[in-house]
Protein backbone atom coordinates (compact mmCIF):
# COMPACT_ATOMS: atom_id res chain seq x y z
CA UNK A 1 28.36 36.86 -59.29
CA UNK A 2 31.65 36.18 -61.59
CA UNK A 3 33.58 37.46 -58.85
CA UNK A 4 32.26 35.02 -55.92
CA UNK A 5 32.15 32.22 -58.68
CA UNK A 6 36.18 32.90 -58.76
CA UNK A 7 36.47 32.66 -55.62
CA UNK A 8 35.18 29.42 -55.11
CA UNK A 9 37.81 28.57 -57.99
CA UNK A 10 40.47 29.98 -56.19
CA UNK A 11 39.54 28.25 -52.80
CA UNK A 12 39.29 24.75 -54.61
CA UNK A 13 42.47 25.08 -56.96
CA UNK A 14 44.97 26.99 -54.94
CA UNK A 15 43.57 25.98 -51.16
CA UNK A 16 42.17 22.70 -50.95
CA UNK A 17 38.90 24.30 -49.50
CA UNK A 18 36.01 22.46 -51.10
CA UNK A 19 32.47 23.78 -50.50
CA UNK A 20 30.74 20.64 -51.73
CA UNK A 21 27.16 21.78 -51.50
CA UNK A 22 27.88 24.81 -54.03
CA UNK A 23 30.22 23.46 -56.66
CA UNK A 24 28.40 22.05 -59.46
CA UNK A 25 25.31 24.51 -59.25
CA UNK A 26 28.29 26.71 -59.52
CA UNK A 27 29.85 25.49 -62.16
CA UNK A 28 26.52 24.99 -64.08
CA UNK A 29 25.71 28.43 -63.90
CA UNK A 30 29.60 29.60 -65.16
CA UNK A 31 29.12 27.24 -67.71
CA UNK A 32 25.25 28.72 -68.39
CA UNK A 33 27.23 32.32 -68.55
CA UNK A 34 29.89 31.36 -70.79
CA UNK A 35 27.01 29.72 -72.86
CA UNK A 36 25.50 33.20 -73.11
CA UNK A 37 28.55 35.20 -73.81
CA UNK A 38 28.98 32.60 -76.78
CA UNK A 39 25.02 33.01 -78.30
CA UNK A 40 26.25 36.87 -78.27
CA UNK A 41 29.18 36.62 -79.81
CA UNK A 42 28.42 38.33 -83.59
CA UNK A 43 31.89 37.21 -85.40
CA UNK A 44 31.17 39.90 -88.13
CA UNK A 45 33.61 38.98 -90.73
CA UNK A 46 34.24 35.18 -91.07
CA UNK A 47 37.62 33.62 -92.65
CA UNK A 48 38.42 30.64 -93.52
CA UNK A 49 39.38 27.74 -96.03
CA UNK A 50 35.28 26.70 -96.48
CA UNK A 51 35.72 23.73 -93.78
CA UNK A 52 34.85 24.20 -89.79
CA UNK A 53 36.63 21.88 -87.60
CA UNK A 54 35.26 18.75 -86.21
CA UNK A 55 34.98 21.13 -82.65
CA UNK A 56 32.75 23.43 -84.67
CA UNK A 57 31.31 21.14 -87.38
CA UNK A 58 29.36 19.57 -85.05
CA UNK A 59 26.97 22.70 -84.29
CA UNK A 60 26.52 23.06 -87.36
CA UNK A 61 23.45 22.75 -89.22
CA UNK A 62 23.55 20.17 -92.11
CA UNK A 63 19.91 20.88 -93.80
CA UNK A 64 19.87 21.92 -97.39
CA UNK A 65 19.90 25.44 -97.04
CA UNK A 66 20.82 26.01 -93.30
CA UNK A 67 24.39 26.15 -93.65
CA UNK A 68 25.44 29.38 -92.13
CA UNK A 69 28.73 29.73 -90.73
CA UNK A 70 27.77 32.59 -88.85
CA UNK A 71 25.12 30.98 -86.82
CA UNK A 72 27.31 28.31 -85.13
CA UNK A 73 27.90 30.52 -82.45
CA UNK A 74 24.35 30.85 -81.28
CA UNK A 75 23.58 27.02 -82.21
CA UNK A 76 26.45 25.68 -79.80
CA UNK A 77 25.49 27.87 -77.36
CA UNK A 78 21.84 26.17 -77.70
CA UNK A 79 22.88 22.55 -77.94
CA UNK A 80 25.88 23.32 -75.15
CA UNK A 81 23.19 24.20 -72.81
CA UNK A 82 20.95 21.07 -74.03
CA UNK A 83 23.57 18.56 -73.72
CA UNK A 84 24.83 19.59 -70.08
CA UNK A 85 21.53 20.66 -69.09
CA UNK A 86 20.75 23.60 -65.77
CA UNK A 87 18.23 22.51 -63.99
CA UNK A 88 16.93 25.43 -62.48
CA UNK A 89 14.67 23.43 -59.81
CA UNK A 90 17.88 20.84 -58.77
CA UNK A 91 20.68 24.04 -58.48
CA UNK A 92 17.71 26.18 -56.58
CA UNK A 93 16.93 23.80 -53.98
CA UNK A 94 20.79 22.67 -53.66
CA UNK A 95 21.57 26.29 -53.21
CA UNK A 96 18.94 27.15 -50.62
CA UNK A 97 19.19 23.76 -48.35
CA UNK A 98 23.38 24.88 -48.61
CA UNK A 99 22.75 28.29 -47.10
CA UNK A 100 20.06 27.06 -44.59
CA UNK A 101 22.38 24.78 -43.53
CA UNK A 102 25.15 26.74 -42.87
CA UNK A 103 22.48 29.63 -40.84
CA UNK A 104 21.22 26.86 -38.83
CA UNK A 105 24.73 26.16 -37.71
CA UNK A 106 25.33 29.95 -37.09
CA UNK A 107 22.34 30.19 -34.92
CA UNK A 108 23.29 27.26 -33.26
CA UNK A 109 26.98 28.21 -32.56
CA UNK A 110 25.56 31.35 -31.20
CA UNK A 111 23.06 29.69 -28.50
CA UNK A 112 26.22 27.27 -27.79
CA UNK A 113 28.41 30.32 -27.08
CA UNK A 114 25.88 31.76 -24.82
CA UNK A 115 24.95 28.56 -23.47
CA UNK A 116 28.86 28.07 -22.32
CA UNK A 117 29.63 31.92 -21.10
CA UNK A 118 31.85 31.66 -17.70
CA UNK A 119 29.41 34.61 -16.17
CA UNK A 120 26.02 33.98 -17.64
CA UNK A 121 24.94 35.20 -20.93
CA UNK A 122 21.75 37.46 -22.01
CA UNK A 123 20.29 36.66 -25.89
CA UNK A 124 22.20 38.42 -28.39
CA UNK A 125 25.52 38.69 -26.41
CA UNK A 126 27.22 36.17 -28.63
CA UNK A 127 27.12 38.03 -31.45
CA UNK A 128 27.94 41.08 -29.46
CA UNK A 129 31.00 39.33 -28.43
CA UNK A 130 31.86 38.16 -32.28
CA UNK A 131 32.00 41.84 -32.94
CA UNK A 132 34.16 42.93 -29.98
CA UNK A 133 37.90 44.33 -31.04
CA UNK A 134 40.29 42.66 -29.08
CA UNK A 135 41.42 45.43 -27.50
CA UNK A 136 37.90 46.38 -25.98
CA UNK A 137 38.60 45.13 -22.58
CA UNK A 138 36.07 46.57 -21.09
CA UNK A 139 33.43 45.19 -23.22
CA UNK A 140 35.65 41.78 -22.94
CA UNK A 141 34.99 41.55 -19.18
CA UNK A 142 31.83 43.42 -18.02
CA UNK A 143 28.81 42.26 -20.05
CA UNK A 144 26.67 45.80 -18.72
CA UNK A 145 29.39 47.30 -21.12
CA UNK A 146 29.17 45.11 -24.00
CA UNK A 147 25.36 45.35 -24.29
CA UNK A 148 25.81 49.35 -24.40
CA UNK A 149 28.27 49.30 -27.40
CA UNK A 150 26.61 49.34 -30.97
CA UNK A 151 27.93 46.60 -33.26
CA UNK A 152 26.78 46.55 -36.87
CA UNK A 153 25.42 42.86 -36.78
CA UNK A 154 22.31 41.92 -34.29
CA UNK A 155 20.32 38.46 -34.32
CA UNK A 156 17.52 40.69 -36.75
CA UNK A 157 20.13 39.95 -39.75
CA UNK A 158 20.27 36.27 -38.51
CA UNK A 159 16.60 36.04 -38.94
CA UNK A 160 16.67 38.40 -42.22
CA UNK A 161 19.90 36.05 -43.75
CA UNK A 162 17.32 32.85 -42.90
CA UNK A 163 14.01 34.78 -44.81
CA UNK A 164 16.15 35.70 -47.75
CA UNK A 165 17.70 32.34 -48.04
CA UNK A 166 13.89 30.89 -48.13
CA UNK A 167 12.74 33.31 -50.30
CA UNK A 168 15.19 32.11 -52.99
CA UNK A 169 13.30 28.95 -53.36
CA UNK A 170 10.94 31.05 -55.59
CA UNK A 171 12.85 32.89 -57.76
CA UNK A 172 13.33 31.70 -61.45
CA UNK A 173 16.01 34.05 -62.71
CA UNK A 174 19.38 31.27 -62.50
CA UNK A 175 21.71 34.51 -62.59
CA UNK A 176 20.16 36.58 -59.74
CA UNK A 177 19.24 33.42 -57.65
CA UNK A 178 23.41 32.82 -57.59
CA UNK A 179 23.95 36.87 -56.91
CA UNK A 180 21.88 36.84 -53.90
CA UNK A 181 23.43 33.60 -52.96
CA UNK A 182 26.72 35.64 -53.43
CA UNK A 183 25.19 38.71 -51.65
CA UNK A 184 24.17 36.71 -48.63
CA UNK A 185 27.40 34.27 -48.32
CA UNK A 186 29.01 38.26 -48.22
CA UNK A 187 26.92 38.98 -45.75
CA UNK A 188 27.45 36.48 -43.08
CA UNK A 189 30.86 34.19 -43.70
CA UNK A 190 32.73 36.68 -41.34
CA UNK A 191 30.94 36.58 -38.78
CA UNK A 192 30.33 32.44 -39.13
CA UNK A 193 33.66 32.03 -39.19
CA UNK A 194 34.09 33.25 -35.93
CA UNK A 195 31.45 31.70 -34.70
CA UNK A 196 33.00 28.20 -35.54
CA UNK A 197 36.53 29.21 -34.34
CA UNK A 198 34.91 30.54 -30.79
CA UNK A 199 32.87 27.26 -30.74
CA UNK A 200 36.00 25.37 -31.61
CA UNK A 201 38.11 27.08 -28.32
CA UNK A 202 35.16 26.55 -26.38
CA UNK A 203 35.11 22.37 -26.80
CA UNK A 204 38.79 22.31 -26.96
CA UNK A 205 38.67 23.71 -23.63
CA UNK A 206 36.08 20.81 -22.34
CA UNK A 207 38.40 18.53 -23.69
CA UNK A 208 41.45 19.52 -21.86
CA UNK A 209 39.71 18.94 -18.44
């Protein structure tokens, strides 16, 4: 999950590549883990001059009695997580209407590759033809030979990507909804991407007619 939350930080700050739909529920849930790294933190020894900075002081609690410097950890964690407030419901159903989004235009760009093959097209042989090396050119040009060849990905995973992506509209756990986010954007953004740039030749080539 950290790992695909970098990347997103990496494709905003070094690229200019903004995926809109995911960025704050992202950076809600960073913020949530960072929130839980600091309620864990145990400091163990404490030093200092008796006074907390005005960052600190203000996590602390002032009651008679309930001034422990060694629980301001844990209580800005709390009242961090309070003030910004994850709404599990809002970053669930942003999440899941962001990755059926992006499936429906998969499927789509698929039937629209078919739908514009020079020599006919059966179901499936778009992503048949995502797959194909680019030195296969017998697969490339005789379509009997690229239905024989095995390729990893079918239109089954399509379908599966689209049930899993539903299915995380039930699940109440913020970190493992945002791992199998992670696990499913894995999944698929190689093979979307080449779905978009085939789609892409395929109306640039309309246009130059």
């Amino acid at each position: 999950m950290l790992k695909k939350l970098h990347d997103y930080r990496n494709e905003t700050y070094h690229r200019d590549q903004h995926r809109v739909e995911v960025i704050r529920p992202a950076v809600l849930i960073y913020f949530d883990a960072a929130c839980t790294v600091l309620d864990l933190y145990e400091p163990g020894v404490l030093i200092g001059d008796g006074s907390l900075g005005p960052e600190l002081a203000r996590f602390q609690d002032t009651l008679p009695g309930h001034h422990d410097p060694f629980e301001v950890s844990h209580q800005a964690a709390k009242q961090l997580r309070e003030e910004v407030g994850l709404d599990l419901a809002a970053v669930r159903a942003a999440l899941v209407d962001h990755l059926l989004g992006r499936l429906d235009d998969l499927e789509s760009g698929l039937a629209y590759v078919e739908e514009n093959s020079v020599n006919g097209a059966a179901p499936g042989d778009a992503i048949r033809i995502m797959q194909t090396d680019d030195g296969d050119i017998e697969a490339i040009f005789d379509k009997e030979v690229l239905r024989s060849r095995k390729y990893p990905l079918t239109m089954k995973d399509v379908k599966s990507w689209i049930e899993r992506a539903t299915a995380m509209g039930d699940m109440d756990d913020k970190h493992a909804l945002f791992a199998e986010l992670a696990a499913l954007e894995d999944a698929f953004e190689a093979l979307e991407s080449k779905v978009r740039e085939a789609v892409w030749h395929i109306d640039e080539a309309a246009n130059m007619r």
